[in-house]
Protein backbone atom coordinates (compact mmCIF):
# COMPACT_ATOMS: atom_id res chain seq x y z
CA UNK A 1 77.26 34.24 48.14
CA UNK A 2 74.45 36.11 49.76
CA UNK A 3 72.15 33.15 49.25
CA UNK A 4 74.63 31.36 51.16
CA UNK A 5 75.18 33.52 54.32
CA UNK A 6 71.10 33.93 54.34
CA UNK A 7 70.53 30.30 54.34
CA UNK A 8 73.55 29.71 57.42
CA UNK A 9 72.16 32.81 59.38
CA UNK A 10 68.54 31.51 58.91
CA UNK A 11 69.44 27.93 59.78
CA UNK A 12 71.11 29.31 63.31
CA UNK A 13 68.15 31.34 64.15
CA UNK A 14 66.16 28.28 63.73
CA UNK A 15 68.07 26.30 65.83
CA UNK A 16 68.23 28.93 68.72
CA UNK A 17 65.11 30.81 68.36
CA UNK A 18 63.25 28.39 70.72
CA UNK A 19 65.63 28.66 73.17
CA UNK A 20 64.87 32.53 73.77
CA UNK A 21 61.30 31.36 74.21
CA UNK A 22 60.15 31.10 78.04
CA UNK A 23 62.61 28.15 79.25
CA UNK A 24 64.54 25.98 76.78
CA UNK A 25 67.70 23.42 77.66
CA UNK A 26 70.96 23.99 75.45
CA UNK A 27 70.50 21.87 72.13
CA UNK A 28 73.31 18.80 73.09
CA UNK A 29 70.67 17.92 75.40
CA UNK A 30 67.39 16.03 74.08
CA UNK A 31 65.17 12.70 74.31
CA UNK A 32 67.51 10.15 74.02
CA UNK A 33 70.51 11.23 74.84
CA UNK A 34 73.43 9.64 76.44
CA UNK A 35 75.33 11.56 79.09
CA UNK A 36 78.70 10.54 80.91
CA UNK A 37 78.36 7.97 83.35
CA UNK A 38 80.88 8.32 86.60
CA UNK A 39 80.64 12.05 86.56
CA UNK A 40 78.28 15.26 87.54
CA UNK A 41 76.37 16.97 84.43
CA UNK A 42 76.26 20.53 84.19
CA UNK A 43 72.21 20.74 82.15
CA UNK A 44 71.88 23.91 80.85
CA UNK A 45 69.85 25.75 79.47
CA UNK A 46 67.98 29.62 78.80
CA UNK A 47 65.27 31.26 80.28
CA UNK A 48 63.47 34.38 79.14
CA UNK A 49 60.98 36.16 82.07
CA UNK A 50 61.86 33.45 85.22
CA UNK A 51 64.07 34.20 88.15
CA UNK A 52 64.87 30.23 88.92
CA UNK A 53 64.08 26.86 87.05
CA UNK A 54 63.96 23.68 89.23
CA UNK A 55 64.84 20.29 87.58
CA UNK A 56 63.67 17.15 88.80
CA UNK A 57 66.02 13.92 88.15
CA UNK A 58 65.95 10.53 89.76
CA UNK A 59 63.48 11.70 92.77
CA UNK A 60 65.73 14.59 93.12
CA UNK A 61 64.55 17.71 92.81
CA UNK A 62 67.16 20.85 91.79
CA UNK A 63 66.93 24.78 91.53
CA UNK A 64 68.65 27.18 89.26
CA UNK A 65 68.66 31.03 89.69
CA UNK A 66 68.39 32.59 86.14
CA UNK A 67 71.43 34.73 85.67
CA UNK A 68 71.00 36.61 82.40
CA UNK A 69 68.68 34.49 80.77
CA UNK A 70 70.81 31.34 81.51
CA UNK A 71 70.57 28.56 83.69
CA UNK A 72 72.73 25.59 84.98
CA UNK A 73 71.81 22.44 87.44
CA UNK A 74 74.42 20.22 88.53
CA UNK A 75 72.77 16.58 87.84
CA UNK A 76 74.43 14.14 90.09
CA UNK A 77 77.43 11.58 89.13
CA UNK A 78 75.03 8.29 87.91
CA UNK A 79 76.35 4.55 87.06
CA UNK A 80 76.08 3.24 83.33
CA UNK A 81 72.24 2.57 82.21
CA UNK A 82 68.81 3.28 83.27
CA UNK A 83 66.03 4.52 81.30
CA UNK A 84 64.91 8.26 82.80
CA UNK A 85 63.00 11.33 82.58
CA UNK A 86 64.35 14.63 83.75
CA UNK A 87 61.43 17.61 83.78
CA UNK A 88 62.82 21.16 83.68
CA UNK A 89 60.35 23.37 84.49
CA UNK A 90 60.05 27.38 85.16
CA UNK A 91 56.83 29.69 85.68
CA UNK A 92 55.25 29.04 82.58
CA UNK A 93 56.36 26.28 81.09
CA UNK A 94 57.72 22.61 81.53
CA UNK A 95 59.89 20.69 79.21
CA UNK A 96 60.24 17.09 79.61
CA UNK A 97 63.19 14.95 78.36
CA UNK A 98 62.40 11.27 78.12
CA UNK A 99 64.59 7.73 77.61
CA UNK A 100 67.88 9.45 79.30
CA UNK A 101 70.75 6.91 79.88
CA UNK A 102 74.17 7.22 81.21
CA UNK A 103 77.09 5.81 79.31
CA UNK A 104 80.28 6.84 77.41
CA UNK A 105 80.35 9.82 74.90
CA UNK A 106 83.33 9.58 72.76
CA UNK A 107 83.75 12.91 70.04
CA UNK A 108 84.15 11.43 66.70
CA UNK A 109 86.04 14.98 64.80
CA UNK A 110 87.76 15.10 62.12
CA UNK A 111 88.10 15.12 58.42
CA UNK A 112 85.17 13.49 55.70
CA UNK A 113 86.91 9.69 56.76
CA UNK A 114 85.27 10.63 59.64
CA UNK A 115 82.41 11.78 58.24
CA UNK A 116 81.58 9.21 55.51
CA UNK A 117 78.86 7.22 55.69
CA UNK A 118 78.03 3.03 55.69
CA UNK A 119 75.46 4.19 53.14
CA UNK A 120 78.01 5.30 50.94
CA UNK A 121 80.49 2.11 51.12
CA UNK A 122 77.05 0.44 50.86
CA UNK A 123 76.31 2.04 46.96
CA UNK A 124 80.53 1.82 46.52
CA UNK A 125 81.76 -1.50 47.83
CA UNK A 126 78.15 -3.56 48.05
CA UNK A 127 80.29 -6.64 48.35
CA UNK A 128 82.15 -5.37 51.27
CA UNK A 129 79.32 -4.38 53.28
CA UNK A 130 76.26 -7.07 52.20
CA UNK A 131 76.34 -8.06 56.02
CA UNK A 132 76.79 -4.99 57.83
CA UNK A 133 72.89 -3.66 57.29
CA UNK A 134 72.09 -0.87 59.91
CA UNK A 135 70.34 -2.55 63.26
CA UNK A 136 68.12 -1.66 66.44
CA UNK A 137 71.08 -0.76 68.74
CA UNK A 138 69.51 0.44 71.77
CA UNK A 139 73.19 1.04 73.74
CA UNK A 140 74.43 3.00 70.96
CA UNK A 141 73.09 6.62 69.98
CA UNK A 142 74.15 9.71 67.97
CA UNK A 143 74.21 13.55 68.18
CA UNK A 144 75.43 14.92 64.68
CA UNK A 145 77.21 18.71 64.96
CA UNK A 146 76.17 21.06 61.95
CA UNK A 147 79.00 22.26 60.04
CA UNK A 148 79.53 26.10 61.47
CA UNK A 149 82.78 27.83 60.44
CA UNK A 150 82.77 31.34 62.59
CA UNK A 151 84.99 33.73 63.88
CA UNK A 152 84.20 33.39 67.61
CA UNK A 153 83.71 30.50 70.19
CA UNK A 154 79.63 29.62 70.44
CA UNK A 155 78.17 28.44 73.76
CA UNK A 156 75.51 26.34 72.02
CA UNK A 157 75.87 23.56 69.34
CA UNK A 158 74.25 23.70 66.16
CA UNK A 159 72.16 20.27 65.41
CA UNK A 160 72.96 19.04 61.69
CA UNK A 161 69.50 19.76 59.90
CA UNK A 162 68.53 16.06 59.39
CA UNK A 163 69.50 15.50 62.84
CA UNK A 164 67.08 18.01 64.11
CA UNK A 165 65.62 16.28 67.42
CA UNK A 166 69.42 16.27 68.85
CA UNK A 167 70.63 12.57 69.71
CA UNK A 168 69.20 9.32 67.91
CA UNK A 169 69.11 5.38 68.89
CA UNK A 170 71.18 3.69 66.27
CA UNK A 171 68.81 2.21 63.67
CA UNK A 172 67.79 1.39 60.23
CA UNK A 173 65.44 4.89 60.31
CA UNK A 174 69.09 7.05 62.16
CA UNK A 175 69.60 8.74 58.63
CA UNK A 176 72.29 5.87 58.14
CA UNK A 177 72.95 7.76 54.48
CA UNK A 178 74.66 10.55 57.10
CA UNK A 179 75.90 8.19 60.19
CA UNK A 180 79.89 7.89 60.74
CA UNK A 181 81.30 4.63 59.26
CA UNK A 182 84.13 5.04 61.43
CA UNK A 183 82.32 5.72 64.90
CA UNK A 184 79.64 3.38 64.40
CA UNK A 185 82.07 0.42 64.06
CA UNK A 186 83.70 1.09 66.98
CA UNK A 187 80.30 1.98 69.01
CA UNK A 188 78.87 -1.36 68.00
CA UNK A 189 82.52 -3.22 69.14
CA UNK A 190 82.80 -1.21 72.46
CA UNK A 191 78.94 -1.33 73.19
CA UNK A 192 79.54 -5.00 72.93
CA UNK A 193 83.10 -5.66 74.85
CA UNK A 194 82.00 -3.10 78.12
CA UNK A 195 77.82 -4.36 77.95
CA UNK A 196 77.49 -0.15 78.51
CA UNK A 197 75.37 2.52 76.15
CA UNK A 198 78.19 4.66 74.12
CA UNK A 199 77.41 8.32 73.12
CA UNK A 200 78.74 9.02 69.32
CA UNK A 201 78.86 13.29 68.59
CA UNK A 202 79.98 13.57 65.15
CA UNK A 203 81.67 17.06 64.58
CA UNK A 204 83.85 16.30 61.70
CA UNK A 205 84.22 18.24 58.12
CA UNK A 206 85.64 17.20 54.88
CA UNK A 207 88.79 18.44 52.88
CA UNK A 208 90.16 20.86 56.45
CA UNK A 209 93.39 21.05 58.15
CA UNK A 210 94.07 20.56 61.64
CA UNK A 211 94.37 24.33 62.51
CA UNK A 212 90.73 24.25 61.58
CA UNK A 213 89.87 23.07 64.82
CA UNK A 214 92.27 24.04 67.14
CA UNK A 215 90.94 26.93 69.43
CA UNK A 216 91.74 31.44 69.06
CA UNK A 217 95.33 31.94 69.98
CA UNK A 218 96.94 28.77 69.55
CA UNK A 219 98.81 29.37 66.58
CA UNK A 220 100.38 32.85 67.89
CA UNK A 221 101.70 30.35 70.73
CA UNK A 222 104.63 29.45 68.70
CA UNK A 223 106.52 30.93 66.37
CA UNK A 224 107.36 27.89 64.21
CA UNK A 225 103.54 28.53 63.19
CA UNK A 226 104.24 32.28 62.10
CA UNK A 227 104.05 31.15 58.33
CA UNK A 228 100.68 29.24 58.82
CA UNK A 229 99.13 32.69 60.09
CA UNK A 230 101.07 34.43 57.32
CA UNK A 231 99.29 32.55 55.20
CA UNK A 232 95.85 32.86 56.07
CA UNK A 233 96.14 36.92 56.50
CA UNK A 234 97.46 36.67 52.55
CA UNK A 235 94.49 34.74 51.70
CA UNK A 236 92.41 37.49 53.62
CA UNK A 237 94.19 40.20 51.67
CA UNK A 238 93.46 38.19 48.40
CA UNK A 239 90.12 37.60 48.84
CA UNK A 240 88.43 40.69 47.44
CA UNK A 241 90.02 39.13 43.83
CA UNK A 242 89.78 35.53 44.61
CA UNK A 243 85.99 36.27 45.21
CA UNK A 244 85.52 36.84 41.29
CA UNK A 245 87.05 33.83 40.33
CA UNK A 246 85.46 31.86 42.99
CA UNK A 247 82.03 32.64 42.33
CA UNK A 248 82.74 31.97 38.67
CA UNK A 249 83.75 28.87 39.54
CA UNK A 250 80.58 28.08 41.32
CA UNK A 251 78.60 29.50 38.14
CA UNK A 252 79.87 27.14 35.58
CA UNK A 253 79.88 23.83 38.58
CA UNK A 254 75.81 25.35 38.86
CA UNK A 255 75.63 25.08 34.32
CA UNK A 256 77.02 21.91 34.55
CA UNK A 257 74.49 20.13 37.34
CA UNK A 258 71.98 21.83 35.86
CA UNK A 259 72.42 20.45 32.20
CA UNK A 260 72.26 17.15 33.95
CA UNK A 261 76.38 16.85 33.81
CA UNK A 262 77.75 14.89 35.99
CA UNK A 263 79.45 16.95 38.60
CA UNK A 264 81.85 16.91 41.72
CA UNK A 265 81.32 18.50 44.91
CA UNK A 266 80.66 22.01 44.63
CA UNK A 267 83.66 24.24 44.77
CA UNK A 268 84.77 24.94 48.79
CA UNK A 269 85.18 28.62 49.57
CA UNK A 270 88.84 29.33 49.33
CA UNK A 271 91.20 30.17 52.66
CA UNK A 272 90.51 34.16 52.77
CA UNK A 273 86.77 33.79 52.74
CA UNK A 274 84.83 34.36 55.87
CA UNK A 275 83.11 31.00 54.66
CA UNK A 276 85.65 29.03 54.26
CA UNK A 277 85.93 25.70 57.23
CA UNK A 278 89.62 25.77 56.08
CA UNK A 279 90.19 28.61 57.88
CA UNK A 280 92.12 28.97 61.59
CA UNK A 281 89.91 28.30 63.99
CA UNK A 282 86.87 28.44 62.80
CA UNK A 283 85.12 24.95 62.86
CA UNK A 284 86.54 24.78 66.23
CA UNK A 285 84.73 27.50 67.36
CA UNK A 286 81.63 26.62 65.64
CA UNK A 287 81.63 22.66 65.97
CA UNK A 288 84.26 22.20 69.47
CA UNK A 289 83.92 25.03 72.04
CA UNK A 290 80.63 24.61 72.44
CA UNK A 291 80.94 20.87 73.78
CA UNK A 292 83.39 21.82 76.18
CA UNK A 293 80.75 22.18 79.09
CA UNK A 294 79.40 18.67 78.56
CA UNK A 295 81.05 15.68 80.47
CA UNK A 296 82.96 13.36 77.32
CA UNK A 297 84.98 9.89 77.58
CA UNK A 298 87.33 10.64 75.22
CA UNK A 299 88.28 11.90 71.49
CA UNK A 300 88.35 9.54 68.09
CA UNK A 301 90.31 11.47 65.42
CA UNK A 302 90.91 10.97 62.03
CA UNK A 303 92.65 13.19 60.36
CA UNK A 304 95.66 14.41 58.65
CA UNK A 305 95.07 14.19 54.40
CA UNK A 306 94.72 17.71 54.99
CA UNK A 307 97.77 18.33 56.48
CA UNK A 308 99.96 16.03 54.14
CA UNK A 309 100.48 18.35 51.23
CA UNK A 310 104.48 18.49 52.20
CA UNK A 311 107.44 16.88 53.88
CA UNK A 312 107.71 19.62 56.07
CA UNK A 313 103.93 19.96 56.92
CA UNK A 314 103.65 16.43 58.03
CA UNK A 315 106.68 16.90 60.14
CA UNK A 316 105.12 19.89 61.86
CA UNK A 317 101.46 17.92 62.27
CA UNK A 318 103.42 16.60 65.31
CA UNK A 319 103.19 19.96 67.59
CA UNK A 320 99.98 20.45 65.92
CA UNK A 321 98.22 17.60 66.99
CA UNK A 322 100.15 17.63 70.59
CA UNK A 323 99.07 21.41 70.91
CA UNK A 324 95.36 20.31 69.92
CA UNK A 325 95.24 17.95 72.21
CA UNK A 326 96.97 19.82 75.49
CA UNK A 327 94.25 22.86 74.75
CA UNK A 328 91.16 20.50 74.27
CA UNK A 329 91.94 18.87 77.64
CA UNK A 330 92.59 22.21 79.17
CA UNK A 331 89.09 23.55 77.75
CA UNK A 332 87.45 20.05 78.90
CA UNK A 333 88.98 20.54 82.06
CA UNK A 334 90.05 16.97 81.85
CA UNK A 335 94.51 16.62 81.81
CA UNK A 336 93.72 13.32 80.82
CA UNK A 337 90.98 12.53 78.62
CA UNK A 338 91.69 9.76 76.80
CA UNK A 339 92.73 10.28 72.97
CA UNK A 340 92.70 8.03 70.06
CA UNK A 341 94.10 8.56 66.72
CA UNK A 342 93.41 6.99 63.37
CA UNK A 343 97.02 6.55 61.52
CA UNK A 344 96.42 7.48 57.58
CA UNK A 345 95.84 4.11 55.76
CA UNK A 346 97.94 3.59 52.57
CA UNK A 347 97.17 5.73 49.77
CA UNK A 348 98.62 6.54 45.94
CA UNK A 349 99.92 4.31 43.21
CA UNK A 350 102.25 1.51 43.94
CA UNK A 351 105.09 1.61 42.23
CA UNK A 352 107.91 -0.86 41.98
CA UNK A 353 110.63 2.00 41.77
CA UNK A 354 110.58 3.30 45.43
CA UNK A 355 109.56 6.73 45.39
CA UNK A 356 111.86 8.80 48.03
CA UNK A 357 109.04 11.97 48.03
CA UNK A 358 106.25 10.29 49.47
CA UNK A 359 105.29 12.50 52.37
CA UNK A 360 102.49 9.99 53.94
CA UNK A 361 105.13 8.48 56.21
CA UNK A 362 106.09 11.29 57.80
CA UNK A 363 102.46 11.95 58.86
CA UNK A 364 101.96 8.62 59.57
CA UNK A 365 105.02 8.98 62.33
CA UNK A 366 103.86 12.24 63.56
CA UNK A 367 100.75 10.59 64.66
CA UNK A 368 102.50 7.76 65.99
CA UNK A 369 104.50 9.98 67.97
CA UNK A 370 101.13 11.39 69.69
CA UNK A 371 101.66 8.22 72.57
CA UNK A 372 103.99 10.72 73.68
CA UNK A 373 101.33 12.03 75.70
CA UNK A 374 99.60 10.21 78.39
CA UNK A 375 96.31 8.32 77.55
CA UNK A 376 97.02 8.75 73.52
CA UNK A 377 96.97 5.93 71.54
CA UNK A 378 97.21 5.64 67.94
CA UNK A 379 95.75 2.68 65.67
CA UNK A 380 97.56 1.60 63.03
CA UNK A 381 95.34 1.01 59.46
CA UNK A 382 98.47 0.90 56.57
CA UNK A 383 96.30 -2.06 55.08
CA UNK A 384 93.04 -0.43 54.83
CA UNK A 385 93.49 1.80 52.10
CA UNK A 386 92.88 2.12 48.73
CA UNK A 387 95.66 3.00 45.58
CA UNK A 388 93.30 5.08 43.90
CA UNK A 389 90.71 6.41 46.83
CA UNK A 390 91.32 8.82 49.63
CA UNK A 391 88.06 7.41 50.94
CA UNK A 392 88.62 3.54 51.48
CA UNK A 393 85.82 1.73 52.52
CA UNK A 394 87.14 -0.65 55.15
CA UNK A 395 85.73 1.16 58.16
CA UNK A 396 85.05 -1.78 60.06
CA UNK A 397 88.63 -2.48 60.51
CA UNK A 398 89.40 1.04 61.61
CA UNK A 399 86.97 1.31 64.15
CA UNK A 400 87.08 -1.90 65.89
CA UNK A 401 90.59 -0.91 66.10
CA UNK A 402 89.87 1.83 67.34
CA UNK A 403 87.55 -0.15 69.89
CA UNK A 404 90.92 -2.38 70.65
CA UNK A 405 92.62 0.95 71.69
CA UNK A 406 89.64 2.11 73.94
CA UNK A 407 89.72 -1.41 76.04
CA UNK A 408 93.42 -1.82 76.51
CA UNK A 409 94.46 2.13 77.10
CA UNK A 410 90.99 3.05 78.35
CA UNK A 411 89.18 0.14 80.21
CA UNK A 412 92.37 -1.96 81.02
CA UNK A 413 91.47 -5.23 78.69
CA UNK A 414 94.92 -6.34 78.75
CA UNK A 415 93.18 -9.00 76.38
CA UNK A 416 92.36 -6.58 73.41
CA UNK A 417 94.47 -6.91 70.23
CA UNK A 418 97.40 -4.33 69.43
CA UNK A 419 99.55 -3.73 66.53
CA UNK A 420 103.40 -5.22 66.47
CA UNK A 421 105.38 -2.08 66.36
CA UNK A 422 109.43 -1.65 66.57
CA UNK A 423 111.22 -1.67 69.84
CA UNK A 424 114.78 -2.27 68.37
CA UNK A 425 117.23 -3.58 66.10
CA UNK A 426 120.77 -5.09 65.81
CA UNK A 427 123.06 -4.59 63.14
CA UNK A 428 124.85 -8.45 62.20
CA UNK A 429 126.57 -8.40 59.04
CA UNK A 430 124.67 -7.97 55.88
CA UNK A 431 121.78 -8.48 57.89
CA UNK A 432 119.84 -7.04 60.54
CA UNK A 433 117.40 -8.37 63.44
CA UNK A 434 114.37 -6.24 63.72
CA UNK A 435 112.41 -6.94 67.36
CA UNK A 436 108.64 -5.52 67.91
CA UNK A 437 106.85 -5.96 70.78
CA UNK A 438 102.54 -6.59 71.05
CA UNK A 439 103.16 -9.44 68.90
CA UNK A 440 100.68 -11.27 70.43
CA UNK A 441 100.73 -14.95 70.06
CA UNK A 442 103.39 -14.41 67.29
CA UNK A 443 104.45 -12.44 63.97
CA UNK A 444 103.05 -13.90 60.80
CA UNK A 445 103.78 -12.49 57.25
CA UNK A 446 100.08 -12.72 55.24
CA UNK A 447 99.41 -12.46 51.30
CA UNK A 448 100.66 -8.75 50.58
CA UNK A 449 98.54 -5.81 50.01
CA UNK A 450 98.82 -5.82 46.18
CA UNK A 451 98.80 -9.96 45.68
CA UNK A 452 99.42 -9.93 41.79
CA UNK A 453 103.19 -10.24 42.35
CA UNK A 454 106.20 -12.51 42.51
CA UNK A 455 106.83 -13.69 45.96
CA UNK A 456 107.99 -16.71 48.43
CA UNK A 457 105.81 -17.94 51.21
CA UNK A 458 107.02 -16.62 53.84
CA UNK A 459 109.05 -13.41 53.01
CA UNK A 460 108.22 -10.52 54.75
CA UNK A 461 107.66 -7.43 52.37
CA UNK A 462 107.73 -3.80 52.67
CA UNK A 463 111.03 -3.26 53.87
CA UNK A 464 113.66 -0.74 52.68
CA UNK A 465 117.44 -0.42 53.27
CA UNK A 466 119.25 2.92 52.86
CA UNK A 467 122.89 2.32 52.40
CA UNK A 468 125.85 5.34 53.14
CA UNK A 469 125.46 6.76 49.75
CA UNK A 470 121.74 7.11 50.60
CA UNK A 471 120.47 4.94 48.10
CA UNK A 472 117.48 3.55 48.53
CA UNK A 473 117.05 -0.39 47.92
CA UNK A 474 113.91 -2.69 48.71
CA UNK A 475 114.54 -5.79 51.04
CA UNK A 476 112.52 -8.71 52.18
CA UNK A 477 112.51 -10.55 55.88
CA UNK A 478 111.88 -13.51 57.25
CA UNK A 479 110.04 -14.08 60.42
CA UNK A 480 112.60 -16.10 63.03
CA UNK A 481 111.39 -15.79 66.29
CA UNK A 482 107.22 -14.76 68.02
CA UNK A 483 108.93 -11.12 67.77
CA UNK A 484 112.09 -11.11 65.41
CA UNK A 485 112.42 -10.55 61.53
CA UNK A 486 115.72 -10.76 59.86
CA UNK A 487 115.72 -8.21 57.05
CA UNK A 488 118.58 -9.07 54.54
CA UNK A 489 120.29 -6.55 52.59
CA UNK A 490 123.51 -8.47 50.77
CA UNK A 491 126.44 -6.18 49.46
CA UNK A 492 125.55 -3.48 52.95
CA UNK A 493 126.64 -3.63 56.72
CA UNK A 494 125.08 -1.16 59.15
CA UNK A 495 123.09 0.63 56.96
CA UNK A 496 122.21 4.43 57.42
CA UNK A 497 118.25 2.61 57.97
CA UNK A 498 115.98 0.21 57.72
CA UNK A 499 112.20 1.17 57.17
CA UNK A 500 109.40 -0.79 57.11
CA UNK A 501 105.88 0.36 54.90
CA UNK A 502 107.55 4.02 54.39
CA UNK A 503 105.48 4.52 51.05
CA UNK A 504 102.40 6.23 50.81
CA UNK A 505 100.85 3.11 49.47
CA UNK A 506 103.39 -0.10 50.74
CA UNK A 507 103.05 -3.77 49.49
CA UNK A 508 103.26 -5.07 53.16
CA UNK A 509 102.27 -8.08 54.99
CA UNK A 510 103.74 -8.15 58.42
CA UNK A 511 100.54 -9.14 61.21
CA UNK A 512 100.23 -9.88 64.92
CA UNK A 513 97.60 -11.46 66.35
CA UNK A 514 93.86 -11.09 65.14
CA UNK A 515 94.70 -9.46 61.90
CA UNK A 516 96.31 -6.20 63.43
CA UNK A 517 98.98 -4.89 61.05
CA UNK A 518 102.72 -3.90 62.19
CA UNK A 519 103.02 -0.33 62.56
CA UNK A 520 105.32 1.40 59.88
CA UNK A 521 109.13 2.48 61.36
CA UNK A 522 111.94 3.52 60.51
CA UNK A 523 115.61 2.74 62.68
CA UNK A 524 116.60 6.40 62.45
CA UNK A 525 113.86 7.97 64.02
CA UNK A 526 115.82 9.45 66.57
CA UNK A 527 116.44 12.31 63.70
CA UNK A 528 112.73 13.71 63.40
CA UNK A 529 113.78 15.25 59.87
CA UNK A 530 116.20 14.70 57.57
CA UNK A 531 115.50 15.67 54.31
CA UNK A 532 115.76 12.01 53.00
């Protein structure tokens, strides 16, 4: 453990020793790098020794007085593009930043399905990605985030080790072994529908919950979150004897790679340690708060496994995610900043006995109910999972959907694909007429998830009737109209509800237009939670 904390404190020293040195610029600032187009850039930066730095930008010329040992110029609002060199200089020394261009920045955060990598679909699914190598994309470049869990806000970013020099061009040599799947699918489809550089910053971390990254405080905001911070002052108290067993867990995981075993990751710190990313608010303050001062387009997320451990849990992620989202804006000091959420994809064994206990669904419909909120959009992935992988490899789909949901919500493309999702139903008989709306050109019902089954051409799958009794039976549809699906449930009139994919892992195959899956629903969502 002291290994550990030596190797984190050393790697932040290196990271901000040269900024103590004469002048330096904060480290989310480097050759390369995008900033946001439309809109005035606060560069930043320290100073040791110097009463004022001047900046020169554009054939501009602009002066900072140092104010304990920090700096700020206001760069002015620039158009997309452009190829520039901004010097900073002070009284003994300059620093020059070269190949500047103004774009979008879009925060890809999250959990490790943010995270993951092409290369690693590459080794896992070569067949899946044998035409998606790694180009020269000059419009699309990447800043990486370091992984700091700490107890207190930082002003300055840490750069991820192998992403020393701050933000990268997209190419072959970008560490592609390390480059989001996610947010480099959905650079290289909005890059291409706007003709306009986009910004990636990957701050995301594997295996954490939402309270993670949501910023000091927020939890004692409500008392519906009392137990969370219950919790995690337990899991202090417990640490001193969850130590021993931790660090004897990371002993025999050390035996075992060393003997040439083939290992998992190595064990995560648990809650109560003052490693741990799990904890409340610590990646936020490590891997967020220090972005807030730099000018962003909007937020990808992708998250939620985390979160999904319970019915009730996934029912809360609601507020969480709302609350996340109000503060980040707040911080940003942007009300509106757009925000796009990945919906969990299907996940778990398919069974042919419905399984009542799945708690996916519910998380799925808390982040569905994120459009709540202005400028929030969530994409719907149900069929790009995996039965027997958390980590499916179908990123493409996810983030050109996630491209889809920047152009219509974002850039007004009314033209850009959107999922089919509920907008009502009408009880007629033993039967019952389902309507959606983004349809597109029409509904069509496509060969099911799992395809090594009985089924007509035609039917629509993936539905499920609950009768009065609350007994749970499985129903088919049929497509009747560009937006209307008959669901048939014989022996049952106006049943408690219909649902549509509410499995963790569904067999469904109801589309829209340009592949893009029906969001799952339910008709009683007007009761948030049940018990059923």
């Amino acid at each position: 453990m002291k290994i550990i904390l030596q190797q984190t404190i050393l790697g932040i020293l290196a990271i901000f020793t040269p900024l103590y040195a004469e002048i330096g610029i904060a480290p989310i600032f480097s050759d390369n790098m995008i900033l946001q187009r439309d809109v005035s850039i606060p560069l930043r930066g320290t100073a040791t020794d110097e009463k004022e730095v001047t900046v020169q930008f554009n054939g501009s010329t602009y002066a900072s007085v140092v104010i304990k040992n920090r700096w700020m110029v206001e760069l002015p609002a620039m158009p997309a593009g452009g190829s520039f060199e901004i010097l900073i200089k002070g009284a003994k020394n300059t620093v020059t930043v070269s190949n500047v261009t103004f774009g979008d920045i879009w925060l890809c955060a999250g959990q490790s399905n943010m995270d993951s990598s092409i290369e690693t679909y590459k080794r896992k699914f070569p067949e899946l990605y044998e035409g998606h190598p790694v180009k020269y994309h000059e419009q699309i470049r990447i800043f990486r985030a370091a992984i700091l869990p700490v107890d207190e806000p930082q002003e300055f970013v840490k750069r991820e080790y192998r992403f020393d020099q701050g933000w990268y061009p997209i190419e072959p040599r970008t560490r592609t072994h390390l480059l989001t799947a996610t947010g480099y699918f959905f650079g290289l489809h909005l890059a291409e529908a706007l003709d306009a550089p986009i910004g990636l910053i990957q701050s995301a971390c594997g295996g954490t919950p939402i309270t993670a990254w949501m910023p000091p405080g927020s939890l004692e905001d409500r008392d519906e979150y009392n137990s969370i911070v219950a919790d995690y002052q337990q899991a202090v108290q417990d640490w001193p004897t969850n130590k021993i067993k931790y660090e004897q867990q990371v002993k025999e995981w050390e035996v075992k790679k060393a003997s040439g075993e083939q290992v998992g990751w190595r064990p995560s710190p648990p809650l109560g340690s003052p490693l741990s990313s799990k904890r409340p608010y610590a990646l936020h303050n490590g891997m967020i708060a220090p972005l807030y001062e730099l000018p962003i387009k909007g937020v990808l997320w992708y998250q939620g496994e985390g979160n999904a451990r319970t019915r009730q849990s996934c029912v809360q992620y609601e507020t969480l995610l709302k609350d996340l989202v109000a503060h980040w804006r707040a911080n940003w000091g942007n009300e509106s900043m757009p925000f796009l959420v990945v919906q969990l994809p299907g996940f778990g064994k398919a069974t042919e006995k419905i399984n009542t206990s799945h708690n996916w669904p519910w998380m799925r419909e808390s982040q569905k109910n994120i459009e709540d909120i202005l400028n929030c959009r969530t994409v719907c992935t149900i069929d790009s999972g995996m039965q027997r992988d958390i980590h499916p490899p179908y990123k493409e789909n996810i983030g050109k959907r996630l491209a889809y949901a920047a152009q219509s919500m974002v850039y007004k493309q009314s033209s850009a694909p959107q999922s089919p999702e509920y907008c009502a139903h009408q009880f007629d008989g033993e039967s019952t007429l389902i309507t959606l709306k983004n349809v597109g050109s029409g509904l069509s019902a496509s060969d099911p998830l799992i395809k090594d089954m009985n089924y007509d051409d035609g039917e629509v799958l993936g539905f499920t009737v609950i009768n009065g009794d609350d007994r749970y039976i499985r129903a088919t549809g049929e497509i009747i109209a560009k937006n209307k699906v008959r669901v048939r449930h014989p022996g049952i009139s106006a049943p408690k509800s219909i649902r549509y994919g509410w499995e963790n892992f569904p067999n469904l195959n109801l589309f829209g237009s340009d592949n893009m899956p029906a969001f799952p629903f339910r008709t009683d969502q007007t009761s948030p939670f049940d018990g059923n």
